[in-house]
Protein backbone atom coordinates (compact mmCIF):
# COMPACT_ATOMS: atom_id res chain seq x y z
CA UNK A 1 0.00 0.00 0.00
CA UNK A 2 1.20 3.30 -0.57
CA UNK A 3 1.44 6.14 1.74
CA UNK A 4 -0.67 8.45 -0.14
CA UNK A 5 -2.88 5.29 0.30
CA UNK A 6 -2.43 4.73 3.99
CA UNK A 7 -2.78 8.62 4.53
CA UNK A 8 -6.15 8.14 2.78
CA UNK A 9 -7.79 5.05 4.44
CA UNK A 10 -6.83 7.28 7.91
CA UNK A 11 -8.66 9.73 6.58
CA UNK A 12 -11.34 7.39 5.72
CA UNK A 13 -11.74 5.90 9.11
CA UNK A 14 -11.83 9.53 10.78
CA UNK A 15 -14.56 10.41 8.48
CA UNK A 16 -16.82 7.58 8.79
CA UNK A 17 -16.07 7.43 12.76
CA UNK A 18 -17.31 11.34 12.87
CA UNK A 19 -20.84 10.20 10.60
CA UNK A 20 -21.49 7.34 12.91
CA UNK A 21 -21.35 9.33 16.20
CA UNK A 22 -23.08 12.39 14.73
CA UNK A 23 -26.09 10.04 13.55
CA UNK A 24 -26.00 8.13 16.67
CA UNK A 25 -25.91 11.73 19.11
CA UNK A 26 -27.38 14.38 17.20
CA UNK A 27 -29.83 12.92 14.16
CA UNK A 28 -31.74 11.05 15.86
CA UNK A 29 -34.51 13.17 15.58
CA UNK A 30 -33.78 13.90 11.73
CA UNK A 31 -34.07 10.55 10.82
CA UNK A 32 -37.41 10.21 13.02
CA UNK A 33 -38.94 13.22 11.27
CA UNK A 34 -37.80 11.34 7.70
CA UNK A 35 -39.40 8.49 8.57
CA UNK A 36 -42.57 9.70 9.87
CA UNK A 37 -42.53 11.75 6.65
CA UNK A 38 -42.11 8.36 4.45
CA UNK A 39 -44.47 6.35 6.79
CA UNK A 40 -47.17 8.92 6.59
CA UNK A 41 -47.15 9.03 2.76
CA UNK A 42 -46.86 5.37 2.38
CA UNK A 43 -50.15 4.77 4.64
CA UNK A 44 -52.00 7.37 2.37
CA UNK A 45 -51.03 6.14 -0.76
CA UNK A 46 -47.82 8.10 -1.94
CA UNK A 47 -44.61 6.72 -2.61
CA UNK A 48 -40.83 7.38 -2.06
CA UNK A 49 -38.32 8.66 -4.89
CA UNK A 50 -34.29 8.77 -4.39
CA UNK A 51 -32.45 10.95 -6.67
CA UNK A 52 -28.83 12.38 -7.01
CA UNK A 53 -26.22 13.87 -9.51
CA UNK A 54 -23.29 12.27 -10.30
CA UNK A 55 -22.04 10.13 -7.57
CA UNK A 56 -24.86 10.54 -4.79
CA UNK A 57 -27.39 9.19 -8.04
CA UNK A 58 -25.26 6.19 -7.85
CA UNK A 59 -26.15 6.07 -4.37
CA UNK A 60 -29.87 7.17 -5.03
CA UNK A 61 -30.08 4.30 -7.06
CA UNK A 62 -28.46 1.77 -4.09
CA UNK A 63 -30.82 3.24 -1.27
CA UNK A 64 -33.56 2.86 -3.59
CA UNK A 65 -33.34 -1.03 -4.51
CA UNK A 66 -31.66 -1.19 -0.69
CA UNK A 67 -35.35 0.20 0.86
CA UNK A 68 -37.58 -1.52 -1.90
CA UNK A 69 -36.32 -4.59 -0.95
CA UNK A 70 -36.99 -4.42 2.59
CA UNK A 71 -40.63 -3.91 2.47
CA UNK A 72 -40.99 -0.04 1.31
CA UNK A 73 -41.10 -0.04 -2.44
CA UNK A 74 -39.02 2.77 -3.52
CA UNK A 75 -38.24 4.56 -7.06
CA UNK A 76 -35.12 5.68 -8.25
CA UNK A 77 -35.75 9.34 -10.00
CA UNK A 78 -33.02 10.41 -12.27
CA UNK A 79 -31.59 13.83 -11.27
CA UNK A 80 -32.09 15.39 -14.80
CA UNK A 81 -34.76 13.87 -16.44
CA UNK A 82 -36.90 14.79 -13.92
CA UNK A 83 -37.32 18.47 -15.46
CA UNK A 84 -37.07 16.92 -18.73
CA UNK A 85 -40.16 14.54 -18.43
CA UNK A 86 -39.50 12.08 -15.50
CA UNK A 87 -41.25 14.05 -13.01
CA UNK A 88 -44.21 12.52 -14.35
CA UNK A 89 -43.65 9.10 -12.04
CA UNK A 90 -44.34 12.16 -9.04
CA UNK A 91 -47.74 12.40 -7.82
CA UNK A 92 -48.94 15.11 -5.09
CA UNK A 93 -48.49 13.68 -1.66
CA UNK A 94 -45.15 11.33 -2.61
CA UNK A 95 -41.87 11.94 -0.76
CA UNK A 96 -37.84 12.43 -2.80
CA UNK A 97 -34.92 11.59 -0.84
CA UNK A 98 -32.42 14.36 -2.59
CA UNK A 99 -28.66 13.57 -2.07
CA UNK A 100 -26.14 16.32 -2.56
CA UNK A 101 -22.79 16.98 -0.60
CA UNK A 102 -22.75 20.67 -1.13
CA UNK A 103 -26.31 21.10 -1.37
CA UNK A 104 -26.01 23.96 -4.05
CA UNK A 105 -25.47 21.42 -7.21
CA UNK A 106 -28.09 23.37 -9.50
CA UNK A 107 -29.22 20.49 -11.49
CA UNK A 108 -30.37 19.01 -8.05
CA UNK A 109 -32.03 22.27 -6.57
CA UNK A 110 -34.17 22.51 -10.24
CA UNK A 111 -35.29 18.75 -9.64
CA UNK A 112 -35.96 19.51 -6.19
CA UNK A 113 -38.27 22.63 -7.02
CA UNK A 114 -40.16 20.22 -9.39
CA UNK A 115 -40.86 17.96 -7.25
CA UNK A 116 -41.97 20.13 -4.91
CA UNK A 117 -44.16 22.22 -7.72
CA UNK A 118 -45.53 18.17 -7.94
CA UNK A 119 -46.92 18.07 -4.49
CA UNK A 120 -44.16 16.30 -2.74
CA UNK A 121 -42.48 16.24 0.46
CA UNK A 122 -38.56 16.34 0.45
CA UNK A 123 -35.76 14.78 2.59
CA UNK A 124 -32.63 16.30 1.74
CA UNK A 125 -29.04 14.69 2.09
CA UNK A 126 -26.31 17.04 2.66
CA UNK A 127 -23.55 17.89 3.87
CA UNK A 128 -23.95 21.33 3.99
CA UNK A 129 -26.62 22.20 6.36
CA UNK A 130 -26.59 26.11 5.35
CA UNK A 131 -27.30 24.82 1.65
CA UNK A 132 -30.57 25.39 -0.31
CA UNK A 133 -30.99 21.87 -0.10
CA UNK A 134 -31.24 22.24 3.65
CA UNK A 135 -33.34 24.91 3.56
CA UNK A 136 -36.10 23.76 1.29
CA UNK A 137 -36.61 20.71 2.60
CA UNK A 138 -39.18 19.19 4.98
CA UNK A 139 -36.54 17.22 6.67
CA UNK A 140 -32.53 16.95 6.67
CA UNK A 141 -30.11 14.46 7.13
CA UNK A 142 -26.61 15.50 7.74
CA UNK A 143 -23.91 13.69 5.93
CA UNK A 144 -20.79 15.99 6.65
CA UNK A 145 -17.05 14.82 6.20
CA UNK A 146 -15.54 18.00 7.72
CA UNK A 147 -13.32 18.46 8.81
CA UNK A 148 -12.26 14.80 8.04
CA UNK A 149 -12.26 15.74 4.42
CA UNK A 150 -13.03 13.44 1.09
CA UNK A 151 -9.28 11.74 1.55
CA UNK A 152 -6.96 10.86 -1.85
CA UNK A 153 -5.28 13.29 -4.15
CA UNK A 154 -6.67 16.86 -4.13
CA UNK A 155 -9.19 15.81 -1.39
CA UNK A 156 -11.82 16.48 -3.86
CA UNK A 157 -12.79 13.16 -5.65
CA UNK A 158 -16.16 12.11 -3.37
CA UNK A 159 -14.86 9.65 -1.60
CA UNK A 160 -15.88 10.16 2.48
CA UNK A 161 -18.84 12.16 1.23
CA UNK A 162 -20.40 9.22 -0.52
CA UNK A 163 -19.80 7.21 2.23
CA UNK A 164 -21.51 9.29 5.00
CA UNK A 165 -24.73 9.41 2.88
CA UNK A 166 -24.56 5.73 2.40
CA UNK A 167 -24.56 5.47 5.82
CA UNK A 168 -27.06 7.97 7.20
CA UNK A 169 -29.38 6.08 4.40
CA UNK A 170 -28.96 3.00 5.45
CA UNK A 171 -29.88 3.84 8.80
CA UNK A 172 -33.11 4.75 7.34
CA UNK A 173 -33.20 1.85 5.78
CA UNK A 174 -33.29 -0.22 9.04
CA UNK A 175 -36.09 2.24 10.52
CA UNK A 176 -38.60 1.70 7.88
CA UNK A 177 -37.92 -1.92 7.71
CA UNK A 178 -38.40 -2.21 11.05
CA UNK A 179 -41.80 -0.20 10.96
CA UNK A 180 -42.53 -2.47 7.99
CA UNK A 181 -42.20 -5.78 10.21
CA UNK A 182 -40.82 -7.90 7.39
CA UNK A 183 -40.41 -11.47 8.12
CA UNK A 184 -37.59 -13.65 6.97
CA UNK A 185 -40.46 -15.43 4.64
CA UNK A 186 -41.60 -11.67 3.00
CA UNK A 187 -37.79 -10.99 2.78
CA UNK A 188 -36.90 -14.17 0.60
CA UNK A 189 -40.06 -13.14 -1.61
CA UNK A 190 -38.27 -10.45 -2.73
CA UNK A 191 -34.90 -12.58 -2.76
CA UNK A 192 -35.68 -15.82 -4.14
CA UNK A 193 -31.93 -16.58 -6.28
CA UNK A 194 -28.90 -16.13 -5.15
CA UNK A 195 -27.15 -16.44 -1.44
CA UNK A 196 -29.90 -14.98 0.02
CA UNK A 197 -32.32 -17.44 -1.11
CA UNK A 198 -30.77 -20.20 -1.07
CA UNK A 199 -29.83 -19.63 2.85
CA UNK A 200 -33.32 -19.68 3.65
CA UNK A 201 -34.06 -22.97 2.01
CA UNK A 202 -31.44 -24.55 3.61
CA UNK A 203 -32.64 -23.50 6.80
CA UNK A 204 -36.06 -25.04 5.60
């Protein structure tokens, strides 16, 4: 491993040490609030969008299939298209999960004001909590890598920032499927190949 390497997984493990205690001391009540938001729309109907640019859509499109398949049916929501036409999967009364580091990406903000011109309740992602994201939406989850930084060359490349909104997502994740009691039998419905499914018939 190289040093610049070495320097960088450091960096790594500061970062992600600083998103677990921050979500485990102060965002509790953020990710209670983005729940009860996503609970709430479910129960009426609605239904829950992730979307992103660049990187974070990669991760919109993970959280998405990670939620869906633990028993709340999500939709991934492409960060452009949606003012080009894709907004049309929104109906009033759904909720987007918007993911952006800075918060200020203006392709993002534009979706974001669609979606809210569409009736919908937003959760943003950021890790700027002085961004527009923050400020024009219903709930926020901080994802901030300061002042552990993104780590490698030019400590630009989103690296730490990714992983802090994976894991303030994920954490999401295990609310709703807890709220969504899914049992091991509902879960292999929706995993029927692979490891996953095969583990469960074994233990049949």
């Amino acid at each position: 491993m190289t040093e610049e390497a070495r320097e960088a997984l450091d960096i790594f493990d500061r970062a992600v040490a600083e998103q677990v205690e921050h979500t485990r001391n102060t965002d509790r009540k953020s990710l209670g609030k983005a729940a009860e938001l996503i609970q709430s729309a479910v129960k009426k109907g609605g239904r829950l969008h992730v979307t992103g640019i660049g990187k974070p859509g990669h991760v919109a499109g993970y959280i998405a299939s990670l939620i869906t398949s633990t028993g709340t049916p999500a939709y991934f929501l492409h960060g452009t298209e949606a003012v080009h036409g894709s907004s049309g999967q929104l109906v009033a009364g759904d909720v987007v999960i918007a993911i952006s580091n800075s918060g200020n990406t203006e392709e993002l903000i534009a979706t974001v004001f669609c979606a809210k011109d569409n009736g919908c309740k937003i959760i943003g992602v950021t890790g700027n909590s002085e961004s527009r994201l923050a400020k024009i939406s219903d709930a926020v989850l901080l994802a901030d890598v300061v002042p552990a930084g993104e780590g490698g060359p030019l400590n630009r490349a989103p690296r730490n920032s990714i992983l802090a909104e994976t894991l303030v997502l994920q954490m999401l994740s295990v609310i709703l499927q807890t709220d969504a009691h899914v049992t091991p039998e509902q879960y292999v419905k929706h995993h029927p190949h692979g490891a996953l499914g095969k583990l469960r018939k074994n233990e049949e």
